[in-house]
N, C-alpha and C. Protein backbone atom coordinates (compact mmCIF):
# COMPACT_ATOMS: atom_id res chain seq x y z
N UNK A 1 122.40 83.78 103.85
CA UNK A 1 121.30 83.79 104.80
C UNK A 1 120.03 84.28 104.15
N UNK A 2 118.67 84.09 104.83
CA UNK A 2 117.54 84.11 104.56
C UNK A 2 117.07 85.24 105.34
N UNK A 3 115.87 86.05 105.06
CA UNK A 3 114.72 86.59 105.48
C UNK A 3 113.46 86.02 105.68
N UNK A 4 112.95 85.38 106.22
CA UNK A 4 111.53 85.66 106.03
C UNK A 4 110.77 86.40 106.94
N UNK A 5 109.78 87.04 105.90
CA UNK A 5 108.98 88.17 106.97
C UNK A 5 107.49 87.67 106.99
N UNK A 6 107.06 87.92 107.77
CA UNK A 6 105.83 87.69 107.81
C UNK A 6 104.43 88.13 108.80
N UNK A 7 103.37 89.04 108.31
CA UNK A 7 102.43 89.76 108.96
C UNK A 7 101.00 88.60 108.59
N UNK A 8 101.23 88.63 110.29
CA UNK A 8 99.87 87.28 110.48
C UNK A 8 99.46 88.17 111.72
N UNK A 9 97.98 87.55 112.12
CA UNK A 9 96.74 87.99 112.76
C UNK A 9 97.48 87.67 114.26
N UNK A 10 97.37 88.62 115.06
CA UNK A 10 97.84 88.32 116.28
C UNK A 10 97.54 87.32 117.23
N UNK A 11 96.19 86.94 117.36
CA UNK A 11 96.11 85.66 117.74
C UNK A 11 96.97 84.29 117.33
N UNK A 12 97.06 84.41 116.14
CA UNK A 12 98.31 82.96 115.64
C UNK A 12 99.85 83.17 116.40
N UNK A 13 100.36 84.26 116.50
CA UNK A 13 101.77 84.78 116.78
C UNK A 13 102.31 83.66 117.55
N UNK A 14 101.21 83.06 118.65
CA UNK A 14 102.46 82.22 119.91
C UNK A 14 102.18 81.36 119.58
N UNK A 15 101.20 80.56 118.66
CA UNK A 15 101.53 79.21 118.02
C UNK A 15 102.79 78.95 116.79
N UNK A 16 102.88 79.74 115.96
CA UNK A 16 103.88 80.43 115.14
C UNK A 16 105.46 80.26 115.63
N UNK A 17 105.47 80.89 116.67
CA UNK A 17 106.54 81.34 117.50
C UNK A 17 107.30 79.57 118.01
N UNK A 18 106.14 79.10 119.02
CA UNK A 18 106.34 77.78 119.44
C UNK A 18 106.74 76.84 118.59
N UNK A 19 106.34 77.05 117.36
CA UNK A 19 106.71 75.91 116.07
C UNK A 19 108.17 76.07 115.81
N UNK A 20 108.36 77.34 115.44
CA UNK A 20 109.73 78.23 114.95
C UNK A 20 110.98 77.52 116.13
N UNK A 21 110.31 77.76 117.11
CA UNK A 21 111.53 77.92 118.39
C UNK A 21 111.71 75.70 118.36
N UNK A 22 110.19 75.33 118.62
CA UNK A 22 111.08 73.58 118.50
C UNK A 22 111.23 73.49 117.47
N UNK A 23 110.99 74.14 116.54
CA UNK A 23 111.94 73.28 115.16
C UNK A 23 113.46 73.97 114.99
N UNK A 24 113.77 74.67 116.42
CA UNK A 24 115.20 75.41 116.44
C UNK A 24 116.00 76.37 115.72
N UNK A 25 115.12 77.23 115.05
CA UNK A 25 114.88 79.00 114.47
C UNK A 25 114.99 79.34 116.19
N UNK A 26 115.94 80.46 115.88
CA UNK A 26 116.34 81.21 117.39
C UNK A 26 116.44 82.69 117.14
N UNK A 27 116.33 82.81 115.59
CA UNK A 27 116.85 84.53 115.42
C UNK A 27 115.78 84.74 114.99
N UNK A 28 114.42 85.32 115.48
CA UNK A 28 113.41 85.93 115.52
C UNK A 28 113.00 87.17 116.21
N UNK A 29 112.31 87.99 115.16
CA UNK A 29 111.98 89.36 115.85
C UNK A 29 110.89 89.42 115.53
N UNK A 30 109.99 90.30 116.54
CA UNK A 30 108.21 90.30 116.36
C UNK A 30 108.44 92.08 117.27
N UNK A 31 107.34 92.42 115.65
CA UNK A 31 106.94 93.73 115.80
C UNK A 31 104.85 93.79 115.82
N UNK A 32 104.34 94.86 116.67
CA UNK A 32 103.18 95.18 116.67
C UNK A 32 103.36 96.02 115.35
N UNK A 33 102.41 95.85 114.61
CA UNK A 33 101.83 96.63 113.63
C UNK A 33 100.43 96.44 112.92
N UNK A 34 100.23 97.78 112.21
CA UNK A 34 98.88 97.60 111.78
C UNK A 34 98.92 97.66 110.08
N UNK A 35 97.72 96.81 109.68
CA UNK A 35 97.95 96.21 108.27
C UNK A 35 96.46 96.58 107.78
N UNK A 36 96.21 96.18 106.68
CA UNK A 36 94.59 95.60 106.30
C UNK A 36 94.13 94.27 105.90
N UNK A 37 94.95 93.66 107.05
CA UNK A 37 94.47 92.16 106.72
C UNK A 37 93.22 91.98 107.54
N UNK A 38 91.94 91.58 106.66
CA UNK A 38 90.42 91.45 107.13
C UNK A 38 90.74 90.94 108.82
N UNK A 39 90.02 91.52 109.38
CA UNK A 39 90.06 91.30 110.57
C UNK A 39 89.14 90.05 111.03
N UNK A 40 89.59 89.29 111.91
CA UNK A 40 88.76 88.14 112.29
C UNK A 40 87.73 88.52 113.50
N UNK A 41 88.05 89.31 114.10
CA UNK A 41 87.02 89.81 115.41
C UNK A 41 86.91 91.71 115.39
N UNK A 42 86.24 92.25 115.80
CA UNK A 42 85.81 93.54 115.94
C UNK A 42 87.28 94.47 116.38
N UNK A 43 87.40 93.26 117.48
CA UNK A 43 88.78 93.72 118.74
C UNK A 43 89.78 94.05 117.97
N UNK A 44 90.18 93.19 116.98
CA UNK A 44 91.11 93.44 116.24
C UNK A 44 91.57 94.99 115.64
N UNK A 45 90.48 95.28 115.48
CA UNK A 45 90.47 96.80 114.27
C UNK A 45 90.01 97.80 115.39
N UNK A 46 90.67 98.98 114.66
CA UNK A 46 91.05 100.24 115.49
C UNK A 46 90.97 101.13 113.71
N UNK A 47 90.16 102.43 114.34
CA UNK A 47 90.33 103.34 113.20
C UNK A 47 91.35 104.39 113.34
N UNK A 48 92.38 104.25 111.85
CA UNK A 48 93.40 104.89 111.95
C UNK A 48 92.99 106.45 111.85
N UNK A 49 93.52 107.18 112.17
CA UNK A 49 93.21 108.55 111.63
C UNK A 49 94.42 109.31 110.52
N UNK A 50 95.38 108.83 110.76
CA UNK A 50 96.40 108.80 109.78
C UNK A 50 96.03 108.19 107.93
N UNK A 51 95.40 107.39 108.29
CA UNK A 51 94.81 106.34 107.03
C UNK A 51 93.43 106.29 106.80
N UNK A 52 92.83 107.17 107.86
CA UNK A 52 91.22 107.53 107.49
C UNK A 52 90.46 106.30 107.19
N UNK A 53 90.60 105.17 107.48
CA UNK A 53 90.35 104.25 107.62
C UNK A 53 90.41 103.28 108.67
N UNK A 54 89.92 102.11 108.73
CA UNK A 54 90.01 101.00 109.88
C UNK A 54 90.88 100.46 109.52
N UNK A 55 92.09 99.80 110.06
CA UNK A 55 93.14 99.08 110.33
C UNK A 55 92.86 97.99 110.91
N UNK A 56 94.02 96.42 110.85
CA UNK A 56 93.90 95.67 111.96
C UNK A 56 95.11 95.37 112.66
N UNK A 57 95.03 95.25 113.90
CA UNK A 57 95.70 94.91 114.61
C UNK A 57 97.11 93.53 114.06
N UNK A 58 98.08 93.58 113.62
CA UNK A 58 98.98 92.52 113.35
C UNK A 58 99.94 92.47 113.74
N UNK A 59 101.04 91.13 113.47
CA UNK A 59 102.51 90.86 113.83
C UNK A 59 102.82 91.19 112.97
N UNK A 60 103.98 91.71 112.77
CA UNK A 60 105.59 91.39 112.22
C UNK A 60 106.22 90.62 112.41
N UNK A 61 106.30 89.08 111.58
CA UNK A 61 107.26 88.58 112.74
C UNK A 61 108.44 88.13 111.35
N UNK A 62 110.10 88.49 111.45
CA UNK A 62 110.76 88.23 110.94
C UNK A 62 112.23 86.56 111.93
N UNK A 63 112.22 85.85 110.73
CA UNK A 63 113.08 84.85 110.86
C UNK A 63 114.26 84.92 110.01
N UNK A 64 115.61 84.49 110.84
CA UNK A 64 116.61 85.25 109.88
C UNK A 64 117.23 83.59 110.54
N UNK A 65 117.47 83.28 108.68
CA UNK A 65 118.29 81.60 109.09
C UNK A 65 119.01 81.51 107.86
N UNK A 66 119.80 80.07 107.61
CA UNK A 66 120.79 79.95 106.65
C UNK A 66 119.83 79.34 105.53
N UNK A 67 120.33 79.71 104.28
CA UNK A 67 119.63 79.28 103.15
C UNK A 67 118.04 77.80 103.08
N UNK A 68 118.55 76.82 103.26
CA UNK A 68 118.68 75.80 103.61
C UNK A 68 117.27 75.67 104.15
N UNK A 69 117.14 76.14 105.26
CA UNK A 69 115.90 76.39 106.57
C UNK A 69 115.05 77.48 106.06
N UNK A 70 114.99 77.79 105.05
CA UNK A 70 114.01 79.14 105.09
C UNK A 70 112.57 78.56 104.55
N UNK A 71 112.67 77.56 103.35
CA UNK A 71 111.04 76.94 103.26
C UNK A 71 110.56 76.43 104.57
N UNK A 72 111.38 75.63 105.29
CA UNK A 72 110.93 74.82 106.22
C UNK A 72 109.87 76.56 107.40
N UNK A 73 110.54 76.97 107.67
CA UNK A 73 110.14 78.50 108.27
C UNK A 73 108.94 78.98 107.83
N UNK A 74 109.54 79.12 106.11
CA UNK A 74 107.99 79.41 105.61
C UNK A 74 106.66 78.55 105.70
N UNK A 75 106.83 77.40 105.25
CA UNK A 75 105.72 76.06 105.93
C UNK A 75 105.36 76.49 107.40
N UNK A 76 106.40 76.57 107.93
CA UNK A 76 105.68 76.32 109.36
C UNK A 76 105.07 77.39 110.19
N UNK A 77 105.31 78.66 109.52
CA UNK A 77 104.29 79.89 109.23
C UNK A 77 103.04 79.92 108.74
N UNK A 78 103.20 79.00 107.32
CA UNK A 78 101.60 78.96 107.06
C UNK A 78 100.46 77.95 107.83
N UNK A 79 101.37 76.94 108.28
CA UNK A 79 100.69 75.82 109.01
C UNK A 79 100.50 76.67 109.97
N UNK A 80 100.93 77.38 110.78
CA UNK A 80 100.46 77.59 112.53
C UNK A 80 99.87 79.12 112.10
N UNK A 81 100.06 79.74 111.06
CA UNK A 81 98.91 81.12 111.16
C UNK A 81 97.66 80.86 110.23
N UNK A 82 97.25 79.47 109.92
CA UNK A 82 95.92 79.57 109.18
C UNK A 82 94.68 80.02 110.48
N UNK A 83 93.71 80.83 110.08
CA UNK A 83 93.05 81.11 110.63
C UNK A 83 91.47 80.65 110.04
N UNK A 84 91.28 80.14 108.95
CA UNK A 84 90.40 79.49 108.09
C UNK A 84 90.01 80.62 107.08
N UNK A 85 90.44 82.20 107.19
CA UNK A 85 90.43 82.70 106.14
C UNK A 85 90.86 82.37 105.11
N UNK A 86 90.56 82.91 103.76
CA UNK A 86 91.30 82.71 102.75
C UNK A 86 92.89 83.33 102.83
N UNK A 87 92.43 84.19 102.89
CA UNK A 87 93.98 85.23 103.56
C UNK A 87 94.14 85.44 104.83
N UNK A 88 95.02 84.84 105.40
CA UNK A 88 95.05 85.12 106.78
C UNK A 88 96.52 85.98 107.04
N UNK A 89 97.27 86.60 106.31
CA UNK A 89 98.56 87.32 106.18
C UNK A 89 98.74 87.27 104.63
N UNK A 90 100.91 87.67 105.50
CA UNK A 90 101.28 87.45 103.88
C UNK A 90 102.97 86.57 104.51
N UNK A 91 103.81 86.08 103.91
CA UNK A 91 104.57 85.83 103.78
C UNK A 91 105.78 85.51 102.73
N UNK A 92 106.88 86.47 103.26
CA UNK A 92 107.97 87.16 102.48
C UNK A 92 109.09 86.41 102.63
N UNK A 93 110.11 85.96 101.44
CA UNK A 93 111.74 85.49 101.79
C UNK A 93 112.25 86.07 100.90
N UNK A 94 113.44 86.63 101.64
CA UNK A 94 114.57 87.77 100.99
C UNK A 94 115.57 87.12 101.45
N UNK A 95 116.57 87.67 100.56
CA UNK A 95 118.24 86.85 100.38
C UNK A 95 118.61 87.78 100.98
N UNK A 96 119.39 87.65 102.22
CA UNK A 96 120.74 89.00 102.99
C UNK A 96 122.14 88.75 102.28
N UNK A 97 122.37 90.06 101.81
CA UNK A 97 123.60 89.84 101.48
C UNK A 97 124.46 89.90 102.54
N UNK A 98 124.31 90.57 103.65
CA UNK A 98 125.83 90.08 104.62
C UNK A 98 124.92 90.47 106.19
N UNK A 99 125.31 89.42 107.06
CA UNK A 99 124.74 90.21 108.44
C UNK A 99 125.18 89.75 109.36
């Protein structure tokens, strides 16, 4: 089995999600978290006080599938979270050894 993780701009999340789910990825988990990926709107960012800095607002969103399906996942992550930044996240695939 596969990992992929991936922290994209919260606005993309339910286009993301919608792609994942009809292309029939079902084992998905989405976490709120905060990153320093350039923020696209003001709203986004919140100053941490922990990090003495501004933060932005992001997903977590992890897909857990069989070998096989994990580019297709990854593609269809980058297709539905472009935001026209250069960087608009990041995206991660890790091998599970047993789950």
């Amino acid at each position: 089995m596969k990992e992929v993780k991936a922290f994209v701009h919260y606005g993309r999340v339910t286009d993301i999600i919608h792609a994942l789910e009809d292309a029939g990825f079902r084992y998905l988990s989405v976490s709120d978290v905060k990153g320093l990926l350039q923020a696209l709107s003001a709203q986004e960012q919140t100053y941490s006080m922990e990090l003495g800095e501004l933060v932005t607002k992001q997903i977590k969103l992890e897909v857990f599938c069989e070998d096989d399906q994990a580019e297709r996942a990854v593609q269809l992550i980058r297709l539905h979270g472009q935001t026209g930044q250069s960087v608009a996240g990041w995206v991660y695939l890790s091998t599970l050894d047993s789950a």
